[in-house]
PDB file of N, CA and C in Angstrom:
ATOM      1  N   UNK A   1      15.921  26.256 -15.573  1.00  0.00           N
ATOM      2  CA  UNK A   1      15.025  25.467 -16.409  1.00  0.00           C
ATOM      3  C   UNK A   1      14.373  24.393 -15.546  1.00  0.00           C
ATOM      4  N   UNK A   2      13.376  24.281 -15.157  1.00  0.00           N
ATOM      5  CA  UNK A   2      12.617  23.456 -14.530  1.00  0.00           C
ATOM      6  C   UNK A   2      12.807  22.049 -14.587  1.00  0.00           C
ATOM      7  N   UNK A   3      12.330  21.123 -13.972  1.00  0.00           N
ATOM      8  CA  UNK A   3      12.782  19.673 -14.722  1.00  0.00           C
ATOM      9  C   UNK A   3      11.620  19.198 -15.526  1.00  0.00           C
ATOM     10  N   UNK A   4      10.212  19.573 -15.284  1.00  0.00           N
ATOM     11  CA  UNK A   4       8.994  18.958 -15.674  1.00  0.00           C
ATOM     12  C   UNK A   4       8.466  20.108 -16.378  1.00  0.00           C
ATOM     13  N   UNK A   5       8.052  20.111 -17.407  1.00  0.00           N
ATOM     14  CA  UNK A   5       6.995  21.493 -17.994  1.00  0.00           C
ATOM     15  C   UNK A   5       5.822  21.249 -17.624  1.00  0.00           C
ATOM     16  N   UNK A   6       4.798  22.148 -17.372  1.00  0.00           N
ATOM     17  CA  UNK A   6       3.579  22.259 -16.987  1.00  0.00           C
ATOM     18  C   UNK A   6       2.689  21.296 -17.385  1.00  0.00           C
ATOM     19  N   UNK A   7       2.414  20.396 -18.699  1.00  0.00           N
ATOM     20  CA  UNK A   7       2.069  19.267 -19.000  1.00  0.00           C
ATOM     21  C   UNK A   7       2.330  18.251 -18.068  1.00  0.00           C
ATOM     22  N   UNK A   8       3.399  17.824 -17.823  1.00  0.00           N
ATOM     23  CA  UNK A   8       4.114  16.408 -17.200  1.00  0.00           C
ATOM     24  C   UNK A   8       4.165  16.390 -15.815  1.00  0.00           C
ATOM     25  N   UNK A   9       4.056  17.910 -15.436  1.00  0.00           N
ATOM     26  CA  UNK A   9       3.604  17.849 -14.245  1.00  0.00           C
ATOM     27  C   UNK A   9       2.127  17.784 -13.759  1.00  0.00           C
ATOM     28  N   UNK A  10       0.957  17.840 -14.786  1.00  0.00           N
ATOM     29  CA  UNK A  10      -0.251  17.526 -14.433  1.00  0.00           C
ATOM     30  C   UNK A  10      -0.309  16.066 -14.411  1.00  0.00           C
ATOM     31  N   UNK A  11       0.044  15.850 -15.881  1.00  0.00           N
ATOM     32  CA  UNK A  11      -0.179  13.942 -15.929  1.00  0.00           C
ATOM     33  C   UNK A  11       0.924  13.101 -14.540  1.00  0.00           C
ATOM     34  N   UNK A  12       1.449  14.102 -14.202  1.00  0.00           N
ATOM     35  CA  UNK A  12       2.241  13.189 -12.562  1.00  0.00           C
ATOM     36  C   UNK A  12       1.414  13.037 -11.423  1.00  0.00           C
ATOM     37  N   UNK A  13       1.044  14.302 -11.639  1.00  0.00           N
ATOM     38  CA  UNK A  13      -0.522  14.928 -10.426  1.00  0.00           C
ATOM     39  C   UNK A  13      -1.258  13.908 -10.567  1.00  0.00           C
ATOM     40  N   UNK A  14      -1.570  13.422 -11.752  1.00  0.00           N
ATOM     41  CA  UNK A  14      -3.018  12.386 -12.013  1.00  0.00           C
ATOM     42  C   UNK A  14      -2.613  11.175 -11.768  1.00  0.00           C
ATOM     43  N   UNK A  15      -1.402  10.627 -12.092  1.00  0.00           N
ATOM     44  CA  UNK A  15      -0.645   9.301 -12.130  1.00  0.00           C
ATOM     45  C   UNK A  15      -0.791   9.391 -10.194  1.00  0.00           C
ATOM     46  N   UNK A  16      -0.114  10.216  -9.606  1.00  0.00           N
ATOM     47  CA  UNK A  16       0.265  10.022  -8.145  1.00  0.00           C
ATOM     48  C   UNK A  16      -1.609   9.823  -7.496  1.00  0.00           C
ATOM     49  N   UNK A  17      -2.542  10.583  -7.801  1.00  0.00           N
ATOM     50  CA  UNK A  17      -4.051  10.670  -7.003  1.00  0.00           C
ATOM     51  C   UNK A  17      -4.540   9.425  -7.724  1.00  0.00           C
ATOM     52  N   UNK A  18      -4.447   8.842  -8.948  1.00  0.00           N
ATOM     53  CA  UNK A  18      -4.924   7.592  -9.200  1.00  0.00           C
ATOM     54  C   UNK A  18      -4.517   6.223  -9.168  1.00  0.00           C
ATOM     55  N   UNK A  19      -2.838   6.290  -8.640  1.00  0.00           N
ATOM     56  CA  UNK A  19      -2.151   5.339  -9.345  1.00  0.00           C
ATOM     57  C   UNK A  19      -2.290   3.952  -7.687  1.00  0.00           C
ATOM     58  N   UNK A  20      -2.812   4.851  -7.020  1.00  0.00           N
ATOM     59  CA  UNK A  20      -2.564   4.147  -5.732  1.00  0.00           C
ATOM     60  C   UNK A  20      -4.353   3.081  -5.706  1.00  0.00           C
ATOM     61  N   UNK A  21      -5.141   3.568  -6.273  1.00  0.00           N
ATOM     62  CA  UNK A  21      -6.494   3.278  -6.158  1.00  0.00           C
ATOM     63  C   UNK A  21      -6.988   2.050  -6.027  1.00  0.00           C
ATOM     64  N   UNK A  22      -6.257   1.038  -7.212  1.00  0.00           N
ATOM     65  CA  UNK A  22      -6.176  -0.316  -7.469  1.00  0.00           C
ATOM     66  C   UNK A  22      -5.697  -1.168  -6.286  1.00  0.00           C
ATOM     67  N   UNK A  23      -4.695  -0.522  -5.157  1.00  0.00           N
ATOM     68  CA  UNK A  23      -4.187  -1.358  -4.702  1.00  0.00           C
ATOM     69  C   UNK A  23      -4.792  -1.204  -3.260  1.00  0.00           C
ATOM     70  N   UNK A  24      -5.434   0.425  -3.046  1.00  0.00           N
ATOM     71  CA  UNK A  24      -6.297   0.618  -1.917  1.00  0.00           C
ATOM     72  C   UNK A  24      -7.624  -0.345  -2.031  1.00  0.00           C
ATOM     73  N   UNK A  25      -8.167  -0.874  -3.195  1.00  0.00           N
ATOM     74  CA  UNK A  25      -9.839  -1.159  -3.111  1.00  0.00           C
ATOM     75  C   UNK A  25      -8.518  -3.362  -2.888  1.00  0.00           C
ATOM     76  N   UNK A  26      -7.528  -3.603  -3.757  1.00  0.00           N
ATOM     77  CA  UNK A  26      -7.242  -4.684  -3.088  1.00  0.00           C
ATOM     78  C   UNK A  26      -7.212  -5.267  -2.246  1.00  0.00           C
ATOM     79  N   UNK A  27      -6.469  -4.286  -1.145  1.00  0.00           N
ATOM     80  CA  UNK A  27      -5.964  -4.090   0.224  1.00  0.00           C
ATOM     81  C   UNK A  27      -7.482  -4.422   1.018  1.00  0.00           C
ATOM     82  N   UNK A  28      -8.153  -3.714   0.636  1.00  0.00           N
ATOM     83  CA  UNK A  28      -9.481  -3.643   1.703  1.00  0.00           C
ATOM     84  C   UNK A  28     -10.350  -4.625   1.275  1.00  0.00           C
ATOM     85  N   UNK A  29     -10.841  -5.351   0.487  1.00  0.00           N
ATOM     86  CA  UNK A  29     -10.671  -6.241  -0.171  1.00  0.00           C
ATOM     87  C   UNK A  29      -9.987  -7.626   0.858  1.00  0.00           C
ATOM     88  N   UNK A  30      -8.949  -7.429   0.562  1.00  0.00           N
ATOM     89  CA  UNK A  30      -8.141  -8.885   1.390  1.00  0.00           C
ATOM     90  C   UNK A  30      -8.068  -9.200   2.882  1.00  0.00           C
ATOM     91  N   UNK A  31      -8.256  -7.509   3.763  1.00  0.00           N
ATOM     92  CA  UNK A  31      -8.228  -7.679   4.852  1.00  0.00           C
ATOM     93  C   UNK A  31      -9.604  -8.265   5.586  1.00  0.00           C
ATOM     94  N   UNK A  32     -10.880  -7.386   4.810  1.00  0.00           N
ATOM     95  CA  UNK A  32     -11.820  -7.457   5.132  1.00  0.00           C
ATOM     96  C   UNK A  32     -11.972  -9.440   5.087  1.00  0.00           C
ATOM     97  N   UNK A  33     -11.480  -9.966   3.468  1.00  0.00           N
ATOM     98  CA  UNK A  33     -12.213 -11.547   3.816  1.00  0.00           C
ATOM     99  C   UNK A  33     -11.353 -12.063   5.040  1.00  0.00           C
ATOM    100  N   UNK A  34     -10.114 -11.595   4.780  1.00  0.00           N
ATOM    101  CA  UNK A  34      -9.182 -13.211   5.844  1.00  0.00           C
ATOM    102  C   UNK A  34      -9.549 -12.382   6.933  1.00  0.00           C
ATOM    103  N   UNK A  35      -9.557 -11.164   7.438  1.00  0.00           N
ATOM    104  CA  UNK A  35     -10.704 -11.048   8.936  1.00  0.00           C
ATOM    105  C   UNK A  35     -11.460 -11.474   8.957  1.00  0.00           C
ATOM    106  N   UNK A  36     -12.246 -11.915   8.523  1.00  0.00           N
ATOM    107  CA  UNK A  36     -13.904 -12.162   8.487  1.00  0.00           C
ATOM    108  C   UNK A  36     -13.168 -13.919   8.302  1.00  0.00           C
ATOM    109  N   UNK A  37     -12.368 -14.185   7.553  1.00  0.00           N
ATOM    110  CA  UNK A  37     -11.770 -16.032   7.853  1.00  0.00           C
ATOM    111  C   UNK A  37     -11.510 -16.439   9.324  1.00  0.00           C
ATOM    112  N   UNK A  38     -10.430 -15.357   9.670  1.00  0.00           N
ATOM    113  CA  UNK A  38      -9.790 -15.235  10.774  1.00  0.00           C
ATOM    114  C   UNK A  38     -10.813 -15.680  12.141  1.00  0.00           C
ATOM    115  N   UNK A  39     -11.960 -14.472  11.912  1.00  0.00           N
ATOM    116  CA  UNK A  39     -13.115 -14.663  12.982  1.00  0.00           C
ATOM    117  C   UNK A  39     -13.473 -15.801  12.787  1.00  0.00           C
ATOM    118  N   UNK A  40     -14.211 -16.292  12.039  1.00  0.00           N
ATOM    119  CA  UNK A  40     -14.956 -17.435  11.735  1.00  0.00           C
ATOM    120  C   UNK A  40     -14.097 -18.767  12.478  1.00  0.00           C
ATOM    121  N   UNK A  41     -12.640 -18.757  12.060  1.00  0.00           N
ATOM    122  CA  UNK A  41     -12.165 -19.744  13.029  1.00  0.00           C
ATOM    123  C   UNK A  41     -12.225 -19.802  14.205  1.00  0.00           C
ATOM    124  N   UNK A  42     -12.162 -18.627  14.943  1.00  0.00           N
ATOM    125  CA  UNK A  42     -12.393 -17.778  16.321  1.00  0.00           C
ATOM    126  C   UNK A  42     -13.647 -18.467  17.335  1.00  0.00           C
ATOM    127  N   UNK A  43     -14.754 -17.882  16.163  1.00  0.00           N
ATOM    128  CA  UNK A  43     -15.804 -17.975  16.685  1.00  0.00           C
ATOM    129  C   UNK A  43     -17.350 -19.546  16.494  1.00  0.00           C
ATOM    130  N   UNK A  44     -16.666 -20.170  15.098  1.00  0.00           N
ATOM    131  CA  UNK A  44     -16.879 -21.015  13.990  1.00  0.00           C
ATOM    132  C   UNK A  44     -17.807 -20.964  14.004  1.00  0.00           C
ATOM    133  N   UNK A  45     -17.793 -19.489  13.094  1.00  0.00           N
ATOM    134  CA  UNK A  45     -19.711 -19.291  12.164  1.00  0.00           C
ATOM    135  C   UNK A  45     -19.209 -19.471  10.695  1.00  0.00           C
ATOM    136  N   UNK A  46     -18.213 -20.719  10.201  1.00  0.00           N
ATOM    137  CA  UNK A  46     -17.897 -20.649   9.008  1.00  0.00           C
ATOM    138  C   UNK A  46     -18.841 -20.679   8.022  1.00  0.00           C
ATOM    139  N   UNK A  47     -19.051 -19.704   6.563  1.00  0.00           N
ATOM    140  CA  UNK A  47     -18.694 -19.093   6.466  1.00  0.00           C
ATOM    141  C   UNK A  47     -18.523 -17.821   6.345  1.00  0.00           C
ATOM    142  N   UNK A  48     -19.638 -17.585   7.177  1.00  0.00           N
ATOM    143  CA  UNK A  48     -20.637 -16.069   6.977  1.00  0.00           C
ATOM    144  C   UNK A  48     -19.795 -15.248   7.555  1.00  0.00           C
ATOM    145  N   UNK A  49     -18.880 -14.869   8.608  1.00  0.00           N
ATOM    146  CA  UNK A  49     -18.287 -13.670   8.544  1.00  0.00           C
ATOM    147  C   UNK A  49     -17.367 -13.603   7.837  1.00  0.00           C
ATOM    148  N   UNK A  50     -16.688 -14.704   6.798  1.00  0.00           N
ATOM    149  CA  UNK A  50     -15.751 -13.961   6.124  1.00  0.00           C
ATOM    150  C   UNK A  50     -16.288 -13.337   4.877  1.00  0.00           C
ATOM    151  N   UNK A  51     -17.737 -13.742   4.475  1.00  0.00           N
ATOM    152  CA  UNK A  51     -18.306 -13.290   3.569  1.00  0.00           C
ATOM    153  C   UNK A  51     -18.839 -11.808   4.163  1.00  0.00           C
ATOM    154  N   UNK A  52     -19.075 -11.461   4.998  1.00  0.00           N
ATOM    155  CA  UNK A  52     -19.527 -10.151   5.693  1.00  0.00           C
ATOM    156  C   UNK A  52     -18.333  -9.200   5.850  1.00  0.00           C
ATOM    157  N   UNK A  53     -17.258  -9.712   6.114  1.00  0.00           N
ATOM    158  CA  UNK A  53     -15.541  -8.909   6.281  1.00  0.00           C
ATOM    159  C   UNK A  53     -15.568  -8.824   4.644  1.00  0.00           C
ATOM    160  N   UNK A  54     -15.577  -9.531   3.854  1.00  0.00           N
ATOM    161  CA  UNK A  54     -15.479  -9.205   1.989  1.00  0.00           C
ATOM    162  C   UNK A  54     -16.436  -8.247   1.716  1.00  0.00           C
ATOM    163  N   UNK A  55     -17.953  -8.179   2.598  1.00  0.00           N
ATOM    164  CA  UNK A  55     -18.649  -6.889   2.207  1.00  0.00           C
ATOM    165  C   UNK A  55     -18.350  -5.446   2.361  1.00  0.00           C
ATOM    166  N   UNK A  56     -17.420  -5.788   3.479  1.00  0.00           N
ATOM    167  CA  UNK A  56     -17.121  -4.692   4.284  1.00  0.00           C
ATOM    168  C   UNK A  56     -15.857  -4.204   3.428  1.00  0.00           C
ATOM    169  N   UNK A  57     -15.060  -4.794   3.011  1.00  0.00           N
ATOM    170  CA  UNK A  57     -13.754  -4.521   2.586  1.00  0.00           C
ATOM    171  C   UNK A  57     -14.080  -3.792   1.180  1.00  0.00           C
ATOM    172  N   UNK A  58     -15.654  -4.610   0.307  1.00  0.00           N
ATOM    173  CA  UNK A  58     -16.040  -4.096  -1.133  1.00  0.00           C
ATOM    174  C   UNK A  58     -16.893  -2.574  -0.440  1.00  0.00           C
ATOM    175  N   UNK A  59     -17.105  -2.309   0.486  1.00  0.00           N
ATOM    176  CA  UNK A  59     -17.822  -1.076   0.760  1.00  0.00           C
ATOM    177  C   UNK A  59     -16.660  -0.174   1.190  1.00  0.00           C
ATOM    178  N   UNK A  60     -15.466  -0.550   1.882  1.00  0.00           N
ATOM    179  CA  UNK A  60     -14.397   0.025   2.070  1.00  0.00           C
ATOM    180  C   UNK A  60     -13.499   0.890   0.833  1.00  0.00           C
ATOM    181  N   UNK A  61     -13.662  -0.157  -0.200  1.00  0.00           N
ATOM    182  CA  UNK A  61     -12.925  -0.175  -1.207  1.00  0.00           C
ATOM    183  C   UNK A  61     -13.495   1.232  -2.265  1.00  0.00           C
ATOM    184  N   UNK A  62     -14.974   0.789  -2.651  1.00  0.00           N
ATOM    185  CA  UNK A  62     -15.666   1.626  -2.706  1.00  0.00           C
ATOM    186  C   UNK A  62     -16.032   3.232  -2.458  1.00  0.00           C
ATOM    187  N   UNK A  63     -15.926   2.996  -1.361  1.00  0.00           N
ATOM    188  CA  UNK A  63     -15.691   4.879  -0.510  1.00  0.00           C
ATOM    189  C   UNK A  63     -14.594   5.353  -0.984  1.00  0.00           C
ATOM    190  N   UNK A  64     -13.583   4.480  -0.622  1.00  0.00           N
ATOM    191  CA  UNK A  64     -11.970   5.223  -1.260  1.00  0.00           C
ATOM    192  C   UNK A  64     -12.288   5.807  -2.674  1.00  0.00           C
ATOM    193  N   UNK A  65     -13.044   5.159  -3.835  1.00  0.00           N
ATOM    194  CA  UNK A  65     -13.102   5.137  -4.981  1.00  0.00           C
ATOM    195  C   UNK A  65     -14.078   6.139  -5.180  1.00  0.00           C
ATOM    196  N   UNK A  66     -15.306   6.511  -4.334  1.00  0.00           N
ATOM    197  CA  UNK A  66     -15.974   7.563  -4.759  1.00  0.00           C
ATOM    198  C   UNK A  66     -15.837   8.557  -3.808  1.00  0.00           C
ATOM    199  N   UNK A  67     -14.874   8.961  -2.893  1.00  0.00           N
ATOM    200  CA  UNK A  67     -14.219   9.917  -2.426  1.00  0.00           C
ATOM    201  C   UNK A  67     -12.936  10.406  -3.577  1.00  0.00           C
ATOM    202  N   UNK A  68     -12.376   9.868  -4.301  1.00  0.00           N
ATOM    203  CA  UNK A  68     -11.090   9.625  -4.961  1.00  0.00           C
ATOM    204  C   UNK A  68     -11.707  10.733  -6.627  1.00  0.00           C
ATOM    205  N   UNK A  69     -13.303  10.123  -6.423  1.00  0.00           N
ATOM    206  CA  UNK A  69     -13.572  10.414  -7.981  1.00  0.00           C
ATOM    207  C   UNK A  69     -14.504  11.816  -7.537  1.00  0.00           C
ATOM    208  N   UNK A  70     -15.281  12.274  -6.608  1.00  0.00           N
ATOM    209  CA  UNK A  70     -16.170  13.158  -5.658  1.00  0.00           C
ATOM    210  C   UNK A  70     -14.745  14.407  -5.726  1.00  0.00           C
ATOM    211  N   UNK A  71     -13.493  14.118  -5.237  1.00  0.00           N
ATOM    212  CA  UNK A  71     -12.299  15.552  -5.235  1.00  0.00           C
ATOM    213  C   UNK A  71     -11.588  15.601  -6.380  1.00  0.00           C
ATOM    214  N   UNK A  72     -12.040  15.079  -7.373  1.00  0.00           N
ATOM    215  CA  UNK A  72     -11.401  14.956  -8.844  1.00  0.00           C
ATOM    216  C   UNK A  72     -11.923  15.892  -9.628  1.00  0.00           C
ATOM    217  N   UNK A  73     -11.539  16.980  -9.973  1.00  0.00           N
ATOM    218  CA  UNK A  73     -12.229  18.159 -11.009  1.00  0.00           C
ATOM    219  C   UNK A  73     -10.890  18.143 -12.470  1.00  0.00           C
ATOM    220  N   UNK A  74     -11.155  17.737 -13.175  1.00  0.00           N
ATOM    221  CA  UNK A  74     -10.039  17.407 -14.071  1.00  0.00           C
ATOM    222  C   UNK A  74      -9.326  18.401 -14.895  1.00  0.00           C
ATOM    223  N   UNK A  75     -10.772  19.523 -14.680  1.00  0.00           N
ATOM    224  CA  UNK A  75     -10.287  20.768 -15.194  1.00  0.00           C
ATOM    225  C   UNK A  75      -9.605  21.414 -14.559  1.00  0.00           C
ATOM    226  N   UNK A  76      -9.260  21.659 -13.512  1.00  0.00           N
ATOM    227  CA  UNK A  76      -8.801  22.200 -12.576  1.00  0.00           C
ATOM    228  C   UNK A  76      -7.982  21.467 -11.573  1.00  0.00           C
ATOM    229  N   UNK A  77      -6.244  21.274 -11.857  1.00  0.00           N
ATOM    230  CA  UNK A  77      -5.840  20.070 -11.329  1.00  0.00           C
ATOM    231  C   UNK A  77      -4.723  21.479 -10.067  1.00  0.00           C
ATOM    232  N   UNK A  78      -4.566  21.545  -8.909  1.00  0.00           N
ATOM    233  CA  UNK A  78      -4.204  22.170  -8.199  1.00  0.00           C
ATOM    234  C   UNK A  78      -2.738  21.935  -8.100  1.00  0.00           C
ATOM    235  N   UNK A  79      -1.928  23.069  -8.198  1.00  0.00           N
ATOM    236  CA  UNK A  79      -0.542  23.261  -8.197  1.00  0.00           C
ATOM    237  C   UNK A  79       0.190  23.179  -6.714  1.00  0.00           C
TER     238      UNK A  79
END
């Protein structure tokens, strides 16, 4: 007897390819400003590259999110 029936194992499929998404567009997101902080102390063009590292991190974030949604066919969830 299996442990998951064919249902619970799709909605796991979907939970595991989406569940990470929120914390990938965060992540890129946080690195991108405090790099872009980081430099700026470095170099002191405060505050324009940390605002340029936050663009970068929202374009980072982004790709993940329409790469994420671009291999998503909902009808068709692969075993």
């Amino acid at each position: 007897m299996p442990f998951f029936d064919e249902d619970q194992r799709k909605q796991l499929k979907l939970f595991a390819r989406y569940g990470g998404i929120g914390i990938q567009i965060a992540i890129s997101l946080a690195l991108g400003w405090f790099g872009g902080q980081w430099l700026d102390e470095k170099l002191g063009t405060a505050p324009w590259l940390g605002w340029v590292g936050f663009g970068l991190g929202l374009a980072a974030g982004g790709k993940g999110l329409y790469d994420l949604v671009k291999k998503t066919d909902l009808e068709k969830i692969d075993d």
